[in-house]
Protein backbone atom coordinates (compact mmCIF):
# COMPACT_ATOMS: atom_id res chain seq x y z
CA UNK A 1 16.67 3.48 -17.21
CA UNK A 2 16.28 0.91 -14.32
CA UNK A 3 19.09 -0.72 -13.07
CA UNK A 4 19.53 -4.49 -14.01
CA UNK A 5 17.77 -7.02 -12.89
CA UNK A 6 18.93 -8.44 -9.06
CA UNK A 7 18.11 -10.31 -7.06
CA UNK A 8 17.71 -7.85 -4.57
CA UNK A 9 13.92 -7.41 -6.26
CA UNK A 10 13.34 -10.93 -4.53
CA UNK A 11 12.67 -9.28 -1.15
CA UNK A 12 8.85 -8.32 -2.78
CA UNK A 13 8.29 -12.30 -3.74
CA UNK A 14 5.56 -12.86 -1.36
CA UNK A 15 3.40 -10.45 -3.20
CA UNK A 16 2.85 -12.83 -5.36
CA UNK A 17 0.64 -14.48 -3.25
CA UNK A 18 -2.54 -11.95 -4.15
CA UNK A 19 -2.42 -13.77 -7.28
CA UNK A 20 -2.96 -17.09 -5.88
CA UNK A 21 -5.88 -19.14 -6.37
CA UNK A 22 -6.14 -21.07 -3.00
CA UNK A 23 -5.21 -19.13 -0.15
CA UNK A 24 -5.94 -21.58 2.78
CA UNK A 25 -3.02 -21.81 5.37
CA UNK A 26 -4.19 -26.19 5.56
CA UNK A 27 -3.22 -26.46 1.63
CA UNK A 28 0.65 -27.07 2.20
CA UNK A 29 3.38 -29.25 0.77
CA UNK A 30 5.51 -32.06 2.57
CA UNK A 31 8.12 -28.59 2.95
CA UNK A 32 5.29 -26.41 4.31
CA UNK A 33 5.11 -24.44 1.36
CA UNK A 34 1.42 -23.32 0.16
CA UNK A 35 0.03 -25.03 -2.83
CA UNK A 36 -1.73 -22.37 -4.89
CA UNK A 37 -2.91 -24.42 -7.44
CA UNK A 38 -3.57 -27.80 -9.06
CA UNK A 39 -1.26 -27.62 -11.83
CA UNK A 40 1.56 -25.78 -10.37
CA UNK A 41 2.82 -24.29 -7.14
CA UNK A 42 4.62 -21.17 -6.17
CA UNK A 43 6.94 -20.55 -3.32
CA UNK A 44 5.88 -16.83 -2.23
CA UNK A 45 6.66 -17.39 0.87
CA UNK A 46 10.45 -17.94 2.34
CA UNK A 47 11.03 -20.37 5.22
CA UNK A 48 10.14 -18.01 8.08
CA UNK A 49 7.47 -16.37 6.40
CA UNK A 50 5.88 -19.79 5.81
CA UNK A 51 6.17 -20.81 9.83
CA UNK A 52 4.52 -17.33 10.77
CA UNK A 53 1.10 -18.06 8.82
CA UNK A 54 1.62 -21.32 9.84
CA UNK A 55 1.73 -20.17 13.30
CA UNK A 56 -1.54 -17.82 12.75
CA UNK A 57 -4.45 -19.30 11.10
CA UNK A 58 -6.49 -17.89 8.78
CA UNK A 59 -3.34 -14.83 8.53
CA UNK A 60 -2.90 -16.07 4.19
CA UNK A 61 -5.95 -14.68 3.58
CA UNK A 62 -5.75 -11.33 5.19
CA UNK A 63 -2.28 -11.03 3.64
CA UNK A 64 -2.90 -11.65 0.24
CA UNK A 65 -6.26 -9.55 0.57
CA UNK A 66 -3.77 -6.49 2.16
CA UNK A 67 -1.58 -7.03 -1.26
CA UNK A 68 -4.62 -6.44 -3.45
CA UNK A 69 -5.96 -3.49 -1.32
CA UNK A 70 -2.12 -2.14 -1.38
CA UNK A 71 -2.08 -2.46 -5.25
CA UNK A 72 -5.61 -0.82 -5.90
CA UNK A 73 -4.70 2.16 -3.52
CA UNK A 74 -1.62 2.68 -5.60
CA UNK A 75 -2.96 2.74 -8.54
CA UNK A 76 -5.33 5.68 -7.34
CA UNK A 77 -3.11 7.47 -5.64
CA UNK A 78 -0.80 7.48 -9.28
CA UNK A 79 -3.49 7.40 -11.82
CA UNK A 80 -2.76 10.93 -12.73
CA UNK A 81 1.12 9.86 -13.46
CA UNK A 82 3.49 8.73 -15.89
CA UNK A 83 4.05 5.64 -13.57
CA UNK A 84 0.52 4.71 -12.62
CA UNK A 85 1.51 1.91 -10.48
CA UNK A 86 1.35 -0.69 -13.25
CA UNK A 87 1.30 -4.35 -12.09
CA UNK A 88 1.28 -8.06 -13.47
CA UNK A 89 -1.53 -8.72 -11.19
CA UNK A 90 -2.16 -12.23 -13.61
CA UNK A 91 1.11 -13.16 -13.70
CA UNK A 92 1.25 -16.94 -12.80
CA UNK A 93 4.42 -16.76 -10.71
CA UNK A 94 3.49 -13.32 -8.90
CA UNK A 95 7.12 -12.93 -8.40
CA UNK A 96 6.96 -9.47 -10.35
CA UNK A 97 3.72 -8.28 -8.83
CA UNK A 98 5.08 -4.46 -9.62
CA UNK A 99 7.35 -5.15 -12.44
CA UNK A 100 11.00 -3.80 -12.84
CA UNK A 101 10.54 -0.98 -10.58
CA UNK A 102 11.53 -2.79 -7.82
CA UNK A 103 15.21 -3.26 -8.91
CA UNK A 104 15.56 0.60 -8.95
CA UNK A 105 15.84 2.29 -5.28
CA UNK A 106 13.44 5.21 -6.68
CA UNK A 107 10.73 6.65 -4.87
CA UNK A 108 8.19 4.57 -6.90
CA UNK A 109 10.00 1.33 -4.83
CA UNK A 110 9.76 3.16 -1.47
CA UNK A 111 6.03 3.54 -2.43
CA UNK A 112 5.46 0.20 -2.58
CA UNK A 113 7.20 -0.77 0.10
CA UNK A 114 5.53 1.47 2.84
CA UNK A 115 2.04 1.41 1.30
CA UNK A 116 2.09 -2.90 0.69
CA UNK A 117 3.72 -3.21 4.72
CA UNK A 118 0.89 -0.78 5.95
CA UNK A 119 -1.29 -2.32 4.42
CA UNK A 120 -0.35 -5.78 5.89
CA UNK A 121 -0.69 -3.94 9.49
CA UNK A 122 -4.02 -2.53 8.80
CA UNK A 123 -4.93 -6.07 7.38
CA UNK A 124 -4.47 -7.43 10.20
CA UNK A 125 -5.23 -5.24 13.14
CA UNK A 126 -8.91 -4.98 11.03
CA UNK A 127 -9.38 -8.91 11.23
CA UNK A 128 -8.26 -9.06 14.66
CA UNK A 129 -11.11 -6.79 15.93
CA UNK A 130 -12.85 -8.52 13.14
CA UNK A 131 -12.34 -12.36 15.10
CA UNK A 132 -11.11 -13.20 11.93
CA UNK A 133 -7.65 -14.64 13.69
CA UNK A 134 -7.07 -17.31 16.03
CA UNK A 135 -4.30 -15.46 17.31
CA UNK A 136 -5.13 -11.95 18.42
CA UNK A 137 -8.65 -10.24 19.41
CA UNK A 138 -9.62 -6.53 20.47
CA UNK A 139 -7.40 -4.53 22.05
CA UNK A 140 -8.50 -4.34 25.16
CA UNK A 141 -5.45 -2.22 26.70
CA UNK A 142 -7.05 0.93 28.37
CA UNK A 143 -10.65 -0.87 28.76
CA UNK A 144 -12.14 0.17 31.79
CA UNK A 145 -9.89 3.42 32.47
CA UNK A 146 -11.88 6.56 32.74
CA UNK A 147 -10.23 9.84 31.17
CA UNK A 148 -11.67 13.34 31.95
CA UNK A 149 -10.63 15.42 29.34
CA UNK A 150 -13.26 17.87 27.35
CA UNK A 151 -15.79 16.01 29.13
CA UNK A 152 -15.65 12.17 30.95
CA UNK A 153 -15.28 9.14 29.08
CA UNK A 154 -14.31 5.53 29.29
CA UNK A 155 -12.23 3.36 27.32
CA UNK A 156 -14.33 0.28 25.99
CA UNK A 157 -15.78 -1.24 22.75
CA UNK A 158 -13.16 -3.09 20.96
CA UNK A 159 -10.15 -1.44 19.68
CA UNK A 160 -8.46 -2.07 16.40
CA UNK A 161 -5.84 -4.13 17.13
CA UNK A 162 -2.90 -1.87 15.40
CA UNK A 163 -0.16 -2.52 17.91
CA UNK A 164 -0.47 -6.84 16.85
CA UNK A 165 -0.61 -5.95 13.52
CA UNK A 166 2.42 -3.63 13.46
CA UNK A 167 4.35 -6.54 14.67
CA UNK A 168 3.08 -9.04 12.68
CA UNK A 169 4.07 -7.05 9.98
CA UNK A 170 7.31 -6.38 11.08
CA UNK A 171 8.02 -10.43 11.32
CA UNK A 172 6.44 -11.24 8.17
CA UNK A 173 7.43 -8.43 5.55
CA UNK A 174 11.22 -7.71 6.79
CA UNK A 175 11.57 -11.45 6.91
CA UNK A 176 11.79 -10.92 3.17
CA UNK A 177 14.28 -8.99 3.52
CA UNK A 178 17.77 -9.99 2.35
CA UNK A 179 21.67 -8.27 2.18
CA UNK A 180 23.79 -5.48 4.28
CA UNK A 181 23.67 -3.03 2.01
CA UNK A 182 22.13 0.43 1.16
CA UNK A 183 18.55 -0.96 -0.95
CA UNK A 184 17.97 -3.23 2.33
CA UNK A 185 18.38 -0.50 4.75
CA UNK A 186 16.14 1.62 2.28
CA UNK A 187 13.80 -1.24 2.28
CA UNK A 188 13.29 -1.92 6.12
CA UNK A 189 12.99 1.90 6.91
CA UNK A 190 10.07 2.27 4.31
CA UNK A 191 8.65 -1.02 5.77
CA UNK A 192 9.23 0.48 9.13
CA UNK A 193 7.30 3.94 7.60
CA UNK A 194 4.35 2.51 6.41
CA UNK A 195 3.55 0.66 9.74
CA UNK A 196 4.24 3.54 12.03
CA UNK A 197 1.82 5.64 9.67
CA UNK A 198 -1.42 2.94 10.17
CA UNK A 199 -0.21 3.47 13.63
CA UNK A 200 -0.28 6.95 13.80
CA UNK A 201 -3.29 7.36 11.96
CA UNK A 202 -5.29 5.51 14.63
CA UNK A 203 -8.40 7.85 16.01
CA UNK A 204 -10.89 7.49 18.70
CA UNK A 205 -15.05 6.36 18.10
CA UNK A 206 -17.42 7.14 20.85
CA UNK A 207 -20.58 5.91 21.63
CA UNK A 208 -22.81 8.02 23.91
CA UNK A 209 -24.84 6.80 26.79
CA UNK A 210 -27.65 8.75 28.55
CA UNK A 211 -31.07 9.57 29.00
CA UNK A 212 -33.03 10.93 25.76
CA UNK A 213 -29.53 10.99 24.04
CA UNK A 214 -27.57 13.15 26.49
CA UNK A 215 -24.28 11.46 26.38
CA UNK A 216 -23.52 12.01 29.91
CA UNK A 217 -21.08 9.06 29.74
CA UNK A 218 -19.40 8.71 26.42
CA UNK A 219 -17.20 4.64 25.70
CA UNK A 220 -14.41 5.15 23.68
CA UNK A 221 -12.37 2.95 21.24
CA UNK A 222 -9.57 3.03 18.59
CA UNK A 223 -10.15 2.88 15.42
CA UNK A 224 -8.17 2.61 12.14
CA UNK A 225 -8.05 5.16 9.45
CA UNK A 226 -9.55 4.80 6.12
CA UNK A 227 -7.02 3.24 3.97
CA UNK A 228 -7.60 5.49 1.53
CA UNK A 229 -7.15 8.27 4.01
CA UNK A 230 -3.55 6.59 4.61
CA UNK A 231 -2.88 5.93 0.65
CA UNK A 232 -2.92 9.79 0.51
CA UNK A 233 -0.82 10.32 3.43
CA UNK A 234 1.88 7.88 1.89
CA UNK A 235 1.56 9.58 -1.79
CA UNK A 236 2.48 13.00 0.37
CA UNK A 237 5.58 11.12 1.79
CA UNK A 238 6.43 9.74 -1.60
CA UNK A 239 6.56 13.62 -2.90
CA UNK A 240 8.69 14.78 0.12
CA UNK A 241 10.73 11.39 -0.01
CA UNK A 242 14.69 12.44 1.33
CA UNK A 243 17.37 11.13 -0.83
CA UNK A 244 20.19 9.24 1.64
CA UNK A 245 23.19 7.42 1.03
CA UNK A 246 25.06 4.77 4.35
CA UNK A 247 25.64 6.69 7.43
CA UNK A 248 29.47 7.26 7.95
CA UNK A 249 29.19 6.67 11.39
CA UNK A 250 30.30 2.83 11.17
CA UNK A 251 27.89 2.25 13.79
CA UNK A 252 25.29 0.03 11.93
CA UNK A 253 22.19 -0.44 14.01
CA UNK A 254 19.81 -2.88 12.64
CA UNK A 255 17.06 -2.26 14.26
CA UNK A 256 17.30 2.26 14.07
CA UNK A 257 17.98 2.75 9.99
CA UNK A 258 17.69 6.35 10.44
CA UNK A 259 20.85 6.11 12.10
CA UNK A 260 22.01 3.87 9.61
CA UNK A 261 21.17 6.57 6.99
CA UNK A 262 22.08 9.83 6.44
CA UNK A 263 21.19 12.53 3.82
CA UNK A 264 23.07 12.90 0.56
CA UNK A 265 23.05 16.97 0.92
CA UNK A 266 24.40 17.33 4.19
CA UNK A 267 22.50 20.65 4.56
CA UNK A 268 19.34 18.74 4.26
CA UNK A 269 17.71 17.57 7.27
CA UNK A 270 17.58 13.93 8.31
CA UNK A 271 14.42 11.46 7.52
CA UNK A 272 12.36 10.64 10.52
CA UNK A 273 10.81 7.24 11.01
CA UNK A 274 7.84 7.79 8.89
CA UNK A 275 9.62 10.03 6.63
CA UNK A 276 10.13 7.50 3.04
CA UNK A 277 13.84 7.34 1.53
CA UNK A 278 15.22 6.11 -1.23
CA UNK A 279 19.09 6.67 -3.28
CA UNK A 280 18.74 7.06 -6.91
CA UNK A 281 16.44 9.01 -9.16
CA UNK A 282 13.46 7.54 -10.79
CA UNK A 283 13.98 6.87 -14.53
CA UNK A 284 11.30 9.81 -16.58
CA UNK A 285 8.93 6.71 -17.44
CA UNK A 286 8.60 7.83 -21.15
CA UNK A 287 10.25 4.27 -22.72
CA UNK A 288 9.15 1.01 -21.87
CA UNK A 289 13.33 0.45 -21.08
CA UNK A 290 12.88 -2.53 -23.14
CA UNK A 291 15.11 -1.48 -26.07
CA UNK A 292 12.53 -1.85 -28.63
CA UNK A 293 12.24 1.74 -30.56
CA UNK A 294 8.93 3.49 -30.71
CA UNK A 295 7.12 1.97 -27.46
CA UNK A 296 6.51 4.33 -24.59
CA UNK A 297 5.05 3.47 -21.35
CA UNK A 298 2.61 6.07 -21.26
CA UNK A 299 1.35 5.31 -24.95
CA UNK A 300 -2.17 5.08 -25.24
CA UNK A 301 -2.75 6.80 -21.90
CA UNK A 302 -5.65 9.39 -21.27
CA UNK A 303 -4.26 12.92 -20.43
CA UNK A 304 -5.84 16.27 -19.95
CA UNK A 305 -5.13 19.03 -23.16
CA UNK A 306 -5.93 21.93 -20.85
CA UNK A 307 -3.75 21.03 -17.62
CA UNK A 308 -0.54 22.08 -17.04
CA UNK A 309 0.27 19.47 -14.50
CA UNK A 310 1.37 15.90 -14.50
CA UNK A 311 -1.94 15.06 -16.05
CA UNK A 312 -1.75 17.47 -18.76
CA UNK A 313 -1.39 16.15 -22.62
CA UNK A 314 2.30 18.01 -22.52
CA UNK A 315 4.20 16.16 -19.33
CA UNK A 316 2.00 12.79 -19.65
CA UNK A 317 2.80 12.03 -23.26
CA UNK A 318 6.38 13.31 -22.95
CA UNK A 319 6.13 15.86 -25.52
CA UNK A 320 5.82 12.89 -28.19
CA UNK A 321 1.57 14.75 -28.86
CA UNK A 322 -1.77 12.93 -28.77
CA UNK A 323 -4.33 11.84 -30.33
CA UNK A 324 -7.97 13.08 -29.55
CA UNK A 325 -11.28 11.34 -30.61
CA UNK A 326 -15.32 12.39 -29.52
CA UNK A 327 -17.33 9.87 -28.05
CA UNK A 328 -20.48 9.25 -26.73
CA UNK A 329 -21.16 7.80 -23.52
CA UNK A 330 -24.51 6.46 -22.01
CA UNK A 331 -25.40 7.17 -18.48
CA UNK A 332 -28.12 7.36 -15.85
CA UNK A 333 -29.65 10.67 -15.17
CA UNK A 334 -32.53 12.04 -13.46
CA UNK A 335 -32.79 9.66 -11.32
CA UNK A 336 -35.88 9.38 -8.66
CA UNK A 337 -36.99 7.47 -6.36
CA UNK A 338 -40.45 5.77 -6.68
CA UNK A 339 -42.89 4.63 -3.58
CA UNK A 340 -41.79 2.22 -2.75
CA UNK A 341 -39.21 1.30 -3.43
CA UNK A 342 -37.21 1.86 -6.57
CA UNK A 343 -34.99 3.95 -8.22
CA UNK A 344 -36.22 5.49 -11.26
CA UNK A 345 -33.55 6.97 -13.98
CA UNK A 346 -33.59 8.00 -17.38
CA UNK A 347 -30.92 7.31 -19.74
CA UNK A 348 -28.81 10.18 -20.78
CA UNK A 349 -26.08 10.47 -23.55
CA UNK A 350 -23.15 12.34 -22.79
CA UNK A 351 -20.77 13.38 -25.50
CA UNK A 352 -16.86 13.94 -24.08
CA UNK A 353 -13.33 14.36 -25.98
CA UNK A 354 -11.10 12.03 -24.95
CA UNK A 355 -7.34 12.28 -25.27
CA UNK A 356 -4.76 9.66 -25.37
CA UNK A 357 -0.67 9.52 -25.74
CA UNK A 358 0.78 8.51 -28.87
């Protein structure tokens, strides 16, 4: 079961933000606090998180757009699980974007925490390269500066501006932040995790110049990875995800949480900085935990009747059975294309079993 509700869960407010109607950093109130609607306004944002986007026009936007990109990877990266990543994504406060799960410090809440402040990086390195800021361009760093290594090249084009958007995320997303005690220092280092990942990730383009194609001089840039390339990267942290508990060291550095944290089995090895950690097991998902008999949270959910993995009829519906009905599904087929210039298909039915949780 998850732990009862604190309001330690308020450090995720600001998500709520991707379910705003007006995003525009101009629509504040006579406090400075966006004004998401006619009827009604929310305050996502604390105090300093409010003076940052004040501070970078146009950065609302890419935020709330990172929140929805964030929430759409995780539900990919878990649609094959009992906890799929569900979300309230039309909930009119947006206070509980991800729902309960955040009052637990479970692997499911490091997740979110390193996938939502990556994505809030890669947000907003993108729209810096993009012009999309005021307040940041290309990275322009190594422009210029020739590197011979497996033939010559030169730095150029205009770099993904990760490094601005790491610390942009840092300000904004740990400014939400709040407490001393073990689900804050969980919180920052998963934070911390999912920036230094986007940042890692980073890879070069080229662009060859020559006669006839020759790329006798190859420019080079930095790019950013696919965020679905990172969403999978993040779902392999999740399943190697260390279990810690407070460092007995009494030397609490704020800014270093993996000295702050230490392994529960002492024989395991410590978590690196893009390791993700979290300090109590995840509930098994099969209730709803809201006390009322008979629901489950994977009721009604597809499964697979011949996998033996999380998918499979047998783990997903927590040994409770399913249900299984035929049905018949139209689709394009044959498709080909006609001069000029169409796409011809036929229409084909398609007759599948479908199986779903009781």
């Amino acid at each position: 079961m998850l732990a009862k509700k604190t309001t330690a869960a308020a450090s995720g407010k600001w998500w709520g933000i991707a379910t705003s109607q007006q995003k525009s950093n101009m629509v504040l109130d006579t406090q400075g606090a966006p004004v998401y609607a006619t009827d009604y306004k929310i305050q996502a944002l604390n105090k300093r998180q409010r003076k940052i986007v004040r501070q970078h026009k146009g950065s609302l936007e890419v935020i709330a757009k990172a929140v929805r990109v964030a929430v759409l990877e995780c539900k990919y990266q878990f649609k094959s699980r009992r906890w799929n990543c569900p979300t309230k994504i039309n909930d009119r406060n947006g206070n509980d974007l991800f729902g309960d799960i955040l009052n637990s410090g479970c692997r499911e809440t490091a997740f979110v925490n390193a996938i939502t402040s990556g994505a809030v990086t890669h947000s907003i390195a993108r729209a810096c390269s993009e012009g999309s800021l005021d307040s940041c361009s290309c990275d322009y760093t190594n422009n210029n500066a020739v590197i011979k290594e497996k033939g010559e090249w030169q730095w150029g084009g205009c770099s993904d501006n990760a490094q601005f958007g790491k610390m942009f995320s840092k300000k904004f997303v740990d400014a939400g932040e709040k407490g001393k005690d073990l689900r804050f220092l969980m919180n920052l280092h998963n934070n911390e995790a999912g920036r230094r990942t986007i940042v890692a990730e980073m890879h070069h383009e080229c662009k060859c110049h020559g006669m006839s194609g020759s790329c006798a001089v190859k420019t080079c840039w930095m790019r950013l990875p696919t965020f679905r390339k990172v969403g999978g990267i993040f779902k392999d942290r999740f399943d190697g995800a260390s279990l810690v508990a407070i460092s007995n060291s009494g030397n609490r550095n704020k800014g270093d949480t993996v000295k702050n944290l230490q392994p529960s089995n002492p024989s395991h090895k410590p978590a690196t900085k893009r390791d993700l950690v979290y300090f109590e097991d995840s509930p098994d998902f099969c209730s709803s935990g809201n006390g009322r008999p008979g629901e489950f949270s994977t009721s009604g959910r597809e499964c697979n009747s011949t996998s033996l993995g999380l998918d499979g009829c047998e783990l997903m519906c927590c040994g409770r059975g399913y249900r299984s009905e035929i049905v018949s599904l139209k689709e394009r087929c044959s498709c080909t294309f006609q001069w000029c210039c169409k796409v011809q298909c036929e229409e084909c039915t398609t007759i599948k079993e479908i199986n779903k949780c009781l």
